[in-house]
N, C-alpha and C. Protein backbone atom coordinates (compact mmCIF):
# COMPACT_ATOMS: atom_id res chain seq x y z
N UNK A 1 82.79 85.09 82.11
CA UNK A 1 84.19 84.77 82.33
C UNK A 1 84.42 84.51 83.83
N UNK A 2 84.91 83.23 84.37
CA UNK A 2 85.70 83.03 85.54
C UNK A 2 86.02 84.16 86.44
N UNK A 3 86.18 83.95 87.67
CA UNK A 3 87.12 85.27 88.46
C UNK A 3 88.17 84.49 88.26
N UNK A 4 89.61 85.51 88.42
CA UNK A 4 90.51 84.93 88.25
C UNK A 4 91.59 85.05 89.43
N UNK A 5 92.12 83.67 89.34
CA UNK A 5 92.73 83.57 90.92
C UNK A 5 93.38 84.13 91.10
N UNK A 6 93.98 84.21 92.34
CA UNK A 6 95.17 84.91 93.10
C UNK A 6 96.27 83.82 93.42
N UNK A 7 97.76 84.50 93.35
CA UNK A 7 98.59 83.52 94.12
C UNK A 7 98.29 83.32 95.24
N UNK A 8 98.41 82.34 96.03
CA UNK A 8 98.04 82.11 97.60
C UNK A 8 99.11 82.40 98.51
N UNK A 9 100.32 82.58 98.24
CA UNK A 9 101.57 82.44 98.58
C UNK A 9 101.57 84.09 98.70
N UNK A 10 101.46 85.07 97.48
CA UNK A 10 101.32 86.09 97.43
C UNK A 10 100.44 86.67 97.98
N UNK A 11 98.92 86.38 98.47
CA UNK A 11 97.87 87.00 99.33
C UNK A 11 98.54 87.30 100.92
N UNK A 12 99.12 85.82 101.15
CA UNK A 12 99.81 86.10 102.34
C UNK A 12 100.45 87.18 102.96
N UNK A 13 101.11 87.70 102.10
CA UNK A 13 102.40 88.23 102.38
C UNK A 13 102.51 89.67 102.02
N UNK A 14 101.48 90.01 101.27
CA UNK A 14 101.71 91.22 100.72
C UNK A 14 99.73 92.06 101.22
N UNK A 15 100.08 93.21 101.40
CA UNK A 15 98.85 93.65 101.77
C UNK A 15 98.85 95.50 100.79
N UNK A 16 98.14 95.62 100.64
CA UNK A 16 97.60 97.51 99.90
C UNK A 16 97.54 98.18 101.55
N UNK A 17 98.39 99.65 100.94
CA UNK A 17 97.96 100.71 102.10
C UNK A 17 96.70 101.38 101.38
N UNK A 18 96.00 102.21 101.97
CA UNK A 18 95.24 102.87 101.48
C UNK A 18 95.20 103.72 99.82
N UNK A 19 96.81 104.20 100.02
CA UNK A 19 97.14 105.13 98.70
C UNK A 19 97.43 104.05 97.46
N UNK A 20 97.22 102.63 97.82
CA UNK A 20 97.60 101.87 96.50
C UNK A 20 98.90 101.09 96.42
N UNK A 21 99.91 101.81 97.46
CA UNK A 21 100.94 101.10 97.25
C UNK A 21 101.33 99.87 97.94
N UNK A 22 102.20 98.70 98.08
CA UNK A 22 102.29 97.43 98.28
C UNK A 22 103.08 97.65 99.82
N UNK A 23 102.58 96.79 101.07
CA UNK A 23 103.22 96.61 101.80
C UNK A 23 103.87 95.33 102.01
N UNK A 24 104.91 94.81 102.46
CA UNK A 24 105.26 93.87 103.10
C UNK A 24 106.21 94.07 104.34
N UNK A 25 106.13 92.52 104.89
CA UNK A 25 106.90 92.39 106.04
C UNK A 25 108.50 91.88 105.80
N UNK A 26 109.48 92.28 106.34
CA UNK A 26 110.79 92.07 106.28
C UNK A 26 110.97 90.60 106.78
N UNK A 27 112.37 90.08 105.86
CA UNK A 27 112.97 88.91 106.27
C UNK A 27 113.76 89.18 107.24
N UNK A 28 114.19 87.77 107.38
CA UNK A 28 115.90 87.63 108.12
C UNK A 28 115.28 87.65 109.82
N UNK A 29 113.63 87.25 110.20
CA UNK A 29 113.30 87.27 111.70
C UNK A 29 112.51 86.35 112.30
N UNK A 30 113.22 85.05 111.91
CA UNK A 30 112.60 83.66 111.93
C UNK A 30 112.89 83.10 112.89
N UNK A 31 114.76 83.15 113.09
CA UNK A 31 115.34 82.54 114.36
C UNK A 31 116.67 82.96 114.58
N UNK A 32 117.49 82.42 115.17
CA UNK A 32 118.43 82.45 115.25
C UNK A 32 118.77 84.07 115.66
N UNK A 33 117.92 84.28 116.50
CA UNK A 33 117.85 86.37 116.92
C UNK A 33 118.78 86.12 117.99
N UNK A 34 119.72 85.56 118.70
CA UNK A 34 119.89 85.87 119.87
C UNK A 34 121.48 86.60 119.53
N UNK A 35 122.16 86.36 118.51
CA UNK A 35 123.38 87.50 117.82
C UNK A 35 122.93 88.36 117.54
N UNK A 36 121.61 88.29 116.76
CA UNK A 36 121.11 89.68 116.23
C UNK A 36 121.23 90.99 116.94
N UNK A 37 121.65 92.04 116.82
CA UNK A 37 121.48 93.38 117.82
C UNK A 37 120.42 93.87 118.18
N UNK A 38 119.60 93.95 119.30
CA UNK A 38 118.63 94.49 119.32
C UNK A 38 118.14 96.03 118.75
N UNK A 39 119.00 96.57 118.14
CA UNK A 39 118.16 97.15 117.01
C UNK A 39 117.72 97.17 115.85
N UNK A 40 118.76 95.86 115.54
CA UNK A 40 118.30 95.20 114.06
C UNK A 40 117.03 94.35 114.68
N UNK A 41 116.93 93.42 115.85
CA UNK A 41 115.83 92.91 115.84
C UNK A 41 114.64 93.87 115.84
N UNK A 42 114.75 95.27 116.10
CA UNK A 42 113.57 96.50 116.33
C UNK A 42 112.83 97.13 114.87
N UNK A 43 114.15 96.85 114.20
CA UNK A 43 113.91 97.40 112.34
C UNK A 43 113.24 96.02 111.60
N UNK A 44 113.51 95.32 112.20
CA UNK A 44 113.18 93.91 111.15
C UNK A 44 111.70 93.88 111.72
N UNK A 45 110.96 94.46 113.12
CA UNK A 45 109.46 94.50 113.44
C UNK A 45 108.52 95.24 112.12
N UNK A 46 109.44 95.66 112.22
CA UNK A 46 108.59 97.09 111.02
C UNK A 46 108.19 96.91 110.07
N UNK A 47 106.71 97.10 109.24
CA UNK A 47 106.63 96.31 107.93
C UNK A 47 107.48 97.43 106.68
N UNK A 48 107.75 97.10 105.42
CA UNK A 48 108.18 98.34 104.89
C UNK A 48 107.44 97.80 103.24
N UNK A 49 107.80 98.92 102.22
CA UNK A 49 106.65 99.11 100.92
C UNK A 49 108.11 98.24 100.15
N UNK A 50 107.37 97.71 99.00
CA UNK A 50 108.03 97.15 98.17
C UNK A 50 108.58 98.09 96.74
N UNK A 51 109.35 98.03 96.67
CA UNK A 51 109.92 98.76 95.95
C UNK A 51 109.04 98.80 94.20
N UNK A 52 109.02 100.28 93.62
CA UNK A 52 107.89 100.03 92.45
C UNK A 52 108.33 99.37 91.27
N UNK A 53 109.41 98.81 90.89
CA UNK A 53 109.79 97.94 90.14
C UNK A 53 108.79 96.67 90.19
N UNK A 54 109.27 96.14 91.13
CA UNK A 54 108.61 95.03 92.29
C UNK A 54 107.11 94.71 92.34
N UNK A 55 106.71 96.09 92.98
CA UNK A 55 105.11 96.31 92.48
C UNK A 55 104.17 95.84 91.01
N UNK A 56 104.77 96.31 90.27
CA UNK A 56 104.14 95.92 88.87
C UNK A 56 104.08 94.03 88.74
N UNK A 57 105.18 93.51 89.76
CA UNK A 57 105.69 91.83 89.38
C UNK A 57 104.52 91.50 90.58
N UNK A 58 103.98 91.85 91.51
CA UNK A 58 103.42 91.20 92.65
C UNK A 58 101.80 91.81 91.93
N UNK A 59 101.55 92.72 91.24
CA UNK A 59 100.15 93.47 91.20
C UNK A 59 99.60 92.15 89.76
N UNK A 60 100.24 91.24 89.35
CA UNK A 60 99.99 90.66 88.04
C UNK A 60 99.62 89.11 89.13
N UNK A 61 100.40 89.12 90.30
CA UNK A 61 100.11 88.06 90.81
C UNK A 61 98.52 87.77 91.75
N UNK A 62 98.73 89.12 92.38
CA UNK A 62 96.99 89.85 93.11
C UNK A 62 96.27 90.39 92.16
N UNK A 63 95.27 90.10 91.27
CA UNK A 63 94.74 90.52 90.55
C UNK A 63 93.20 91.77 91.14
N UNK A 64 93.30 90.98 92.35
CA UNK A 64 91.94 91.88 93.45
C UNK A 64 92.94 93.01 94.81
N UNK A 65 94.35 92.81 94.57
CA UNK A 65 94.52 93.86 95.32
C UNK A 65 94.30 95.49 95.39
């Protein structure tokens, strides 16, 4: 049987911590920062976990994560 692919879109963007669970990086820090408050620009650095709903919809898309 084939290996079976991965989304490419989804490899990008999403990475495993050690314990299994899904990380990603936050929106909304593309452009247009100069209204932004610099402590929203400080929180939006930060990567954060995807919520486990979420998880189950991205783990069908990474089949090797």
């Amino acid at each position: 049987m084939p290996k079976m692919k991965s989304k490419r879109g989804a490899v990008k963007r999403f990475k495993a911590t050690a314990s299994g669970k899904i990380k990603r990086r936050k929106g909304w820090k593309s452009h247009l920062l100069e209204w932004k408050s610099p402590k929203r620009r400080r929180r939006l650095r930060k990567a954060s976990l995807v919520s486990k709903e979420d998880a189950r919809r991205i783990k069908r898309l990474l089949p090797y994560l």
